[in-house]
Protein backbone atom coordinates (compact mmCIF):
# COMPACT_ATOMS: atom_id res chain seq x y z
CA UNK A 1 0.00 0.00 0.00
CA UNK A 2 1.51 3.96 -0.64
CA UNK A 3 0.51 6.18 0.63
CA UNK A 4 -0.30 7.24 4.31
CA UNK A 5 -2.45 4.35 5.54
CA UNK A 6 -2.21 4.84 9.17
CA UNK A 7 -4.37 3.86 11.84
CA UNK A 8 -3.98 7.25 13.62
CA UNK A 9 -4.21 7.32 17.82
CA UNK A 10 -7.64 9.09 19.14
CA UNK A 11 -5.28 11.57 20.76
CA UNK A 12 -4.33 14.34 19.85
CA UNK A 13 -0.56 13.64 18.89
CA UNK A 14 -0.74 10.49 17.30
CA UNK A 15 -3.55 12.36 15.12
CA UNK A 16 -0.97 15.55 14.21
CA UNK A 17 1.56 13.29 12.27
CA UNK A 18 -0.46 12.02 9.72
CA UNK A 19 -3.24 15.25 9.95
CA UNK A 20 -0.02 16.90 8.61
CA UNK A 21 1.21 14.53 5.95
CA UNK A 22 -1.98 14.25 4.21
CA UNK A 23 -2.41 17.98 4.31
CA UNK A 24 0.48 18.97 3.13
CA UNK A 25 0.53 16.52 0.29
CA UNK A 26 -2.38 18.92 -1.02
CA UNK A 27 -1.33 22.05 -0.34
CA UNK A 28 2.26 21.40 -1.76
CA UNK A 29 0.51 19.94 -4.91
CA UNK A 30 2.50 17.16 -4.49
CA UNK A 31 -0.56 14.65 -4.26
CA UNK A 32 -3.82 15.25 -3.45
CA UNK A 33 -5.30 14.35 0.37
CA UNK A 34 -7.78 11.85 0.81
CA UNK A 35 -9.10 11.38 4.32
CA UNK A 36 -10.95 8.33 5.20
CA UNK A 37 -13.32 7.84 8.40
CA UNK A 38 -12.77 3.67 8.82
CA UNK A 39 -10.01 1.36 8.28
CA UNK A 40 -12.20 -1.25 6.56
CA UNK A 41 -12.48 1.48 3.74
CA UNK A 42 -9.45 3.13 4.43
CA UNK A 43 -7.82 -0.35 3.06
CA UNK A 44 -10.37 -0.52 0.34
CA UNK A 45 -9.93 3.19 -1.18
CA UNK A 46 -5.48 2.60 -0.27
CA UNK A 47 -5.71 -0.36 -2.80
CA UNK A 48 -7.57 1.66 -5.44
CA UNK A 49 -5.99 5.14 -5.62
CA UNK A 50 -1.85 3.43 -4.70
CA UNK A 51 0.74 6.09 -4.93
CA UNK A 52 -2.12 8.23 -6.84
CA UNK A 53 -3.04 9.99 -3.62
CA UNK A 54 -2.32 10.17 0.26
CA UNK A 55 -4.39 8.35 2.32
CA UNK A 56 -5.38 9.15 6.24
CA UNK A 57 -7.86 6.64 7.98
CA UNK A 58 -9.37 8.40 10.99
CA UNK A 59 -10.77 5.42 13.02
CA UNK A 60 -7.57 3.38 14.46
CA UNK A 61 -7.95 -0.78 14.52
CA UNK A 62 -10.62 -2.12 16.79
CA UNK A 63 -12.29 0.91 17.73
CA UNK A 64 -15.96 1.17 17.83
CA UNK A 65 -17.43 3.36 14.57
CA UNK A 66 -20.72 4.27 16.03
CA UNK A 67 -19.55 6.03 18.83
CA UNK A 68 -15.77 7.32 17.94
CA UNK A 69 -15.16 10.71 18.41
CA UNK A 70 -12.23 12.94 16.35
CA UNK A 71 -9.58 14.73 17.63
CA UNK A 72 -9.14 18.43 16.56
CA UNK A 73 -6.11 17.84 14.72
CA UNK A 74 -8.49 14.78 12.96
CA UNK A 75 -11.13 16.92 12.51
CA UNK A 76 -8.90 19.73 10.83
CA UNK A 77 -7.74 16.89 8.46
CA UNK A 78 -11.13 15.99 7.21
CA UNK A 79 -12.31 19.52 6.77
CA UNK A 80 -8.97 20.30 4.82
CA UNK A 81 -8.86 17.06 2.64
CA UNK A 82 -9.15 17.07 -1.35
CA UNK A 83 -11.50 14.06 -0.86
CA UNK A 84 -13.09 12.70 2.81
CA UNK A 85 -14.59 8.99 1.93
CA UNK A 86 -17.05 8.38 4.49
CA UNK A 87 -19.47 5.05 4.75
CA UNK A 88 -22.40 7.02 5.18
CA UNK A 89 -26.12 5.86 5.71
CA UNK A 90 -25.28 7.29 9.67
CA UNK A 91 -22.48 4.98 10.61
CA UNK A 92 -20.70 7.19 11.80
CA UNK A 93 -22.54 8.32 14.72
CA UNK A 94 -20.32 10.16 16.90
CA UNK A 95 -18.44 12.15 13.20
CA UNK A 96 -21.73 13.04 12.16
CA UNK A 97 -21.24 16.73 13.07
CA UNK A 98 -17.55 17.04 11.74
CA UNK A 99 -18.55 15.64 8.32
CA UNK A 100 -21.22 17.76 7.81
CA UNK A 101 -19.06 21.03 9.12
CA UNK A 102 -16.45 19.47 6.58
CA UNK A 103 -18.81 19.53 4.14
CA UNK A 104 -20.36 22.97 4.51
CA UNK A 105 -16.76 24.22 4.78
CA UNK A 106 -15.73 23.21 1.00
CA UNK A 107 -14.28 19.51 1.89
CA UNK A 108 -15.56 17.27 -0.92
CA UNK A 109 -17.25 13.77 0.68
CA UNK A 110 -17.84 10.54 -1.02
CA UNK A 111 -20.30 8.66 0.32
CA UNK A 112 -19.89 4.58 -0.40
CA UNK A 113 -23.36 3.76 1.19
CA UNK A 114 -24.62 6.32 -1.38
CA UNK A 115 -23.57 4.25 -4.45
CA UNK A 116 -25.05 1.21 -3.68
CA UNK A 117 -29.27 -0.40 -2.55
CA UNK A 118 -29.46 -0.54 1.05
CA UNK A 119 -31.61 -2.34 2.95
CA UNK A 120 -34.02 -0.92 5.54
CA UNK A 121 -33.90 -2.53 9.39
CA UNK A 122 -37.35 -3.83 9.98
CA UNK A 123 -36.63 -4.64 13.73
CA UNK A 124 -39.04 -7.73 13.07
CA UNK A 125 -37.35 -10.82 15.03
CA UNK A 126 -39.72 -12.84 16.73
CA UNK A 127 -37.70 -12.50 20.10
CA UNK A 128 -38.31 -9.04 20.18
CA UNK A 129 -41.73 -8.77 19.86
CA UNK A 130 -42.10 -8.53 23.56
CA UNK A 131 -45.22 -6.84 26.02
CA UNK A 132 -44.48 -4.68 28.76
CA UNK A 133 -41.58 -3.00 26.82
CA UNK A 134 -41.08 0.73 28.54
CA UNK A 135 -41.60 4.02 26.88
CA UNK A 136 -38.07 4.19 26.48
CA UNK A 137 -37.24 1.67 24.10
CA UNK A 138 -40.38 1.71 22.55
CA UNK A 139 -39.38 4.87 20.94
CA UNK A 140 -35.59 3.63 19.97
CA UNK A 141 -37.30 0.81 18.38
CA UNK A 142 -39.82 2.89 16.58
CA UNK A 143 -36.51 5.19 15.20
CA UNK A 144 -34.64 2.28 14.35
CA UNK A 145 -37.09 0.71 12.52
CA UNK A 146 -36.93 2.07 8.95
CA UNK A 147 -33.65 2.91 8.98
CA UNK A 148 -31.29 2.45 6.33
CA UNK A 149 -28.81 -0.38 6.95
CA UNK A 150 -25.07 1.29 6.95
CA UNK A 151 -23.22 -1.86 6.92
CA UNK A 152 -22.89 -2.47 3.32
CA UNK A 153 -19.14 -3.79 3.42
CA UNK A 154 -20.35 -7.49 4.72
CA UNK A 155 -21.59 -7.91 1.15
CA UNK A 156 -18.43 -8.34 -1.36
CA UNK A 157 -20.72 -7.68 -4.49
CA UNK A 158 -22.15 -3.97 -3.33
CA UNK A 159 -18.54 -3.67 -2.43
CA UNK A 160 -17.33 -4.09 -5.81
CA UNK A 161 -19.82 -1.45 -7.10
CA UNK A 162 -19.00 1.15 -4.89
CA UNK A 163 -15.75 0.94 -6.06
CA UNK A 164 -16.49 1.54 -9.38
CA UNK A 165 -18.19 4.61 -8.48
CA UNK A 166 -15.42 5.36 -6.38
CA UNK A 167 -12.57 5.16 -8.97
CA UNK A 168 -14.62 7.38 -11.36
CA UNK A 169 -15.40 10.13 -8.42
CA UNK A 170 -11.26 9.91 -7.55
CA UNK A 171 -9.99 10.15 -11.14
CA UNK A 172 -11.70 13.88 -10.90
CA UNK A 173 -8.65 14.65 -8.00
CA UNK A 174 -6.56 17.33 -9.30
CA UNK A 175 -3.28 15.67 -9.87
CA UNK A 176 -3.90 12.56 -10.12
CA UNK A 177 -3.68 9.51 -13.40
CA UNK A 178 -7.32 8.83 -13.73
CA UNK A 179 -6.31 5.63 -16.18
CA UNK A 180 -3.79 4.67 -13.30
CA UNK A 181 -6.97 4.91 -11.18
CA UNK A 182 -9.05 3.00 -13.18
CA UNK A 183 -7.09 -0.20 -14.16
CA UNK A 184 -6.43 -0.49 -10.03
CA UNK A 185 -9.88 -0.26 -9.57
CA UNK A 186 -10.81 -2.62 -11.96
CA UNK A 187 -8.21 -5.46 -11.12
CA UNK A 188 -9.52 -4.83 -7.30
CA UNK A 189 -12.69 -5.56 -8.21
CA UNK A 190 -11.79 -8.72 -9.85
CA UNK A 191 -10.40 -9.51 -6.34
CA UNK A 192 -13.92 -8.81 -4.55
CA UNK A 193 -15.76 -11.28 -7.12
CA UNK A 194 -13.11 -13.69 -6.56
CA UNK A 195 -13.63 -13.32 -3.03
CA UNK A 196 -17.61 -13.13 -3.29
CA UNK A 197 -17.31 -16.87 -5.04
CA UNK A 198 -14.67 -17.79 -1.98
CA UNK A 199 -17.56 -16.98 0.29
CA UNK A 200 -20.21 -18.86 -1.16
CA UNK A 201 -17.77 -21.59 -1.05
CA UNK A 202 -17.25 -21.34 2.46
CA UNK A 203 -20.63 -21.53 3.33
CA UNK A 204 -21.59 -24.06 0.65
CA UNK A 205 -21.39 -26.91 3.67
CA UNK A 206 -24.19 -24.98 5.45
CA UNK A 207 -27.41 -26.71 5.21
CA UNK A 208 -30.38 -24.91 4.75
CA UNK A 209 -31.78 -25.78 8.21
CA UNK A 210 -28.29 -24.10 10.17
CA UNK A 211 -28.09 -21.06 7.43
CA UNK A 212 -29.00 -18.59 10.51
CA UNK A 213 -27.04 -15.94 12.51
CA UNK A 214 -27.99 -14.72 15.87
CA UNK A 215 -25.14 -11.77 16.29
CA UNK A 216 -24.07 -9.03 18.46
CA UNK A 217 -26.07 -6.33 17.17
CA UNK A 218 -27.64 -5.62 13.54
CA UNK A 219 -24.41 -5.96 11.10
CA UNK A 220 -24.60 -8.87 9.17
CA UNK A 221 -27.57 -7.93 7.48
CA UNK A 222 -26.22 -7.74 3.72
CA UNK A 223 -23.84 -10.82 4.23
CA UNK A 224 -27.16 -12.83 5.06
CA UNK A 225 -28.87 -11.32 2.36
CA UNK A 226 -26.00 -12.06 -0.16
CA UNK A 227 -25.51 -15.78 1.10
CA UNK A 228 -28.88 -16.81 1.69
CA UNK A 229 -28.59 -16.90 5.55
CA UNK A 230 -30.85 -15.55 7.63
CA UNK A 231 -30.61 -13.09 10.79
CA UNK A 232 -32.91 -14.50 13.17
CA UNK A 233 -31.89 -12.30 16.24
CA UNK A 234 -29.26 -10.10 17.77
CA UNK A 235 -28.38 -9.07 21.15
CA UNK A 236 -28.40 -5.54 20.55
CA UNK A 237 -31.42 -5.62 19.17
CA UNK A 238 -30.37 -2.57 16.82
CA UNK A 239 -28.49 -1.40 13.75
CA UNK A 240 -25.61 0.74 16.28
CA UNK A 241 -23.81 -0.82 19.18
CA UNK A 242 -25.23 2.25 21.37
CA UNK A 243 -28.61 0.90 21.91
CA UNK A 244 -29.30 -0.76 25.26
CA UNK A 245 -30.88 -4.42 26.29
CA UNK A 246 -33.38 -6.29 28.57
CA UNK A 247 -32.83 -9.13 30.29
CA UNK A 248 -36.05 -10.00 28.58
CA UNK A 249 -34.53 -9.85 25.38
CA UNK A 250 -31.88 -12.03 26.53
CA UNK A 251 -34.15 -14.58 27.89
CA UNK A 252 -36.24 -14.39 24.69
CA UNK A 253 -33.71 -14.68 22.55
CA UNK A 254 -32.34 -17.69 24.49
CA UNK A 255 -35.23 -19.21 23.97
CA UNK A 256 -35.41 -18.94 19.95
CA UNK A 257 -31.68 -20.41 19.79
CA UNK A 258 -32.67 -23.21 21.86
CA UNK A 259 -35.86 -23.59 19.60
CA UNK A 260 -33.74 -23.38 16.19
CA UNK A 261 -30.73 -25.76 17.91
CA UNK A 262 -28.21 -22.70 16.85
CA UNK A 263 -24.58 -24.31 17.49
CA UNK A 264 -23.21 -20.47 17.71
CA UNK A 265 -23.50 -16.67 19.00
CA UNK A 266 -21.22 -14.26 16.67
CA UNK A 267 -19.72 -11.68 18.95
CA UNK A 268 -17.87 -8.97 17.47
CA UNK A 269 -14.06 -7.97 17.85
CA UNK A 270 -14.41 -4.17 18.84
CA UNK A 271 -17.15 -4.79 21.03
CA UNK A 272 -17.06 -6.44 24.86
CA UNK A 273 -18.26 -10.36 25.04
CA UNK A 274 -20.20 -10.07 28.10
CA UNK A 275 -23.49 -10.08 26.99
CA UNK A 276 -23.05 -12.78 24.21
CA UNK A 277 -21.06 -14.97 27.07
CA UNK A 278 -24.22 -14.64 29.36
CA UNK A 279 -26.75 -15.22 26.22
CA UNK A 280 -24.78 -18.35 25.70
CA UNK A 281 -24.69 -18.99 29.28
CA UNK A 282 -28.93 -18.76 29.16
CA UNK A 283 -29.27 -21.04 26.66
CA UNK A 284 -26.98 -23.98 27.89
CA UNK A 285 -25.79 -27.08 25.53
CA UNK A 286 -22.72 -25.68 24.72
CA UNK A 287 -23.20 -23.34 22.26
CA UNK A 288 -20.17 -21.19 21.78
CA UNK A 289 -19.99 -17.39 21.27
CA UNK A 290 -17.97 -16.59 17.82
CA UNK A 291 -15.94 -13.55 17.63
CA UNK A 292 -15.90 -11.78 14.02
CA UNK A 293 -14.22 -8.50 12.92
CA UNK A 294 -17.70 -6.86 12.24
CA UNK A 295 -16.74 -3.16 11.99
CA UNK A 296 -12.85 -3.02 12.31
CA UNK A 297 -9.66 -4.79 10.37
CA UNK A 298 -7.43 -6.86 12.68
CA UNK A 299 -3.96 -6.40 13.91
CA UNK A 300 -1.19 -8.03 12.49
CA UNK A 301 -1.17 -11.53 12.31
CA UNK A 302 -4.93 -11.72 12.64
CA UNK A 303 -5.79 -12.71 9.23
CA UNK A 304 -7.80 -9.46 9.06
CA UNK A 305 -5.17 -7.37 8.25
CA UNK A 306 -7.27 -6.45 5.26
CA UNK A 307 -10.86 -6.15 4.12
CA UNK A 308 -10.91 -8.91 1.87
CA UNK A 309 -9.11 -10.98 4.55
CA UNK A 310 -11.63 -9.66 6.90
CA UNK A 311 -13.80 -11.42 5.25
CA UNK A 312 -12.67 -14.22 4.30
CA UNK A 313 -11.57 -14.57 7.63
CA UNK A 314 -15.08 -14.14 8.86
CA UNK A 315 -17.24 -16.69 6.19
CA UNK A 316 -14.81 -19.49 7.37
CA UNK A 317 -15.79 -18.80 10.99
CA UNK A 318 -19.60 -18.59 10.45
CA UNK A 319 -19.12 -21.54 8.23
CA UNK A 320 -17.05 -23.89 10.54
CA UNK A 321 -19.61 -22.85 13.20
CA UNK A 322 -22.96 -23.31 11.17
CA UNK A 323 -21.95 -26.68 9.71
């Protein structure tokens, strides 16, 4: 990878290194300065643009997207850059306000959730269809149903389109080769359908009966709509990590494993195991809790080092689990 791919400290100082590098690439007119809110697409957009452009992820590994906050120096960065690639669809909760002052300042922002179908969070899982819920989360239910689903990197194939639109919105970048752009775009893609087919591969031991999820909260909703799986449940009941939960949707939800004979919770790397441990715990018969880099690339030696080996990484997990 050139460029600056860095997964920058949410300090101050580890922020002001690369907040500088990438600015000054611009404002030398060296290269121009692309500035991108997650690692997960701070990989993608690194392996598209190369040495065409340099690169500043905002979110360091294993932090949590919905509720990561920005450093000045950060904020600065995206406000300043040539390009700021966000995910969009309200992922990221707690940048909300510094995108859109980036915006209204002059900063150009990509969208990927923008160039793709996304799917819209019903809330309907039978184990949450509960009486005696209090006013409280009556009403987060009520705004999280209907809401678009912003987790549109768990399916390889809207991936691979977004990318496209991608290359074609970078090769605009002043100073930049737009072919250069282009081929490295196109031989990327090659390596999401490659990986798409490596997926359904992975999961072609599944049978029918097993193809179910019951996750940590709401973000496997595109990889079960790509692969034919279905998300019967999560224990966040809810498309952020923010949202709060019931014993009596623990209890509930225990129930529906038991009912289905689910083999496996999937946790989530950036988020605590507590609650899937004591879901688990509810429902007895040895069913083990799953941990899957959901939102955030791995360290070194994880095997999620990158977003395609995120998820590879991932679809042999669900499938050694399921079948």
């Amino acid at each position: 990878m050139v460029g600056v791919l860095t997964s920058c400290r949410d300090d101050s100082d580890g922020a002001a290194a690369v907040a500088t590098e990438g600015s000054a690439a611009a404002a030398g007119g060296a290269r121009p300065s692309v500035v991108v809110t997650t690692n997960i697409l701070g990989d993608v957009v690194s392996e598209v643009l190369g040495d065409q452009a340099a690169v500043e992820v905002i979110m360091p590994l294993g932090s949590a997207p919905h509720d990561f906050a920005a450093s000045a120096r950060q904020a600065e960065a995206m406000t300043r850059a040539d390009l700021l690639v966000v995910n969009g669809a309200g992922f990221e909760e707690g940048l909300l306000g510094v995108i859109d002052s980036a915006g209204e300042a002059g900063a150009p922002v990509f969208s990927f959730a923008e160039q793709v179908d996304l799917l819209e969070f019903t809330g309907e899982h039978d184990e949450h269809e509960e009486d005696g819920e209090d006013d409280e989360e009556a009403e987060h239910d009520e705004q999280a149903e209907g809401s678009d689903d912003p987790h549109i990197w768990t399916d390889p194939s809207r991936m691979a389109q977004a990318v496209a639109a991608f290359a074609e919105r970078a090769g605009e970048l002043d100073g930049v080769d737009a072919g250069v752009i282009e081929s490295q775009a196109a031989a990327y893609v090659e390596e999401l359908d490659d990986l798409d087919a490596e997926i359904e591969d992975l999961l072609a031991d599944v049978p029918s009966e097993r193809r179910v999820l019951v996750t940590n909260h709401e973000v496997f909703g595109y990889f079960a709509d790509r692969y034919d799986l279905e998300v019967i449940g999560a224990v966040i009941p809810s498309l952020t990590t923010n949202a709060s939960v019931s014993a009596a949707d623990i209890e509930a939800l225990a129930g529906l494993i038991r009912e289905r004979g689910m083999p496996a919770i999937f946790g989530e790397t950036t988020q605590p195991t507590q609650l899937a441990e004591a879901l688990a715990s509810e429902v007895g018969d040895g069913v083990e809790v799953v941990e899957l880099f959901a939102e955030s690339l791995g360290e070194d030696g994880s095997g999620a080092e990158t977003y395609i080996g995120m998820m590879s990484l991932n679809a042999e997990r669900i499938g050694g689990a399921l079948a």
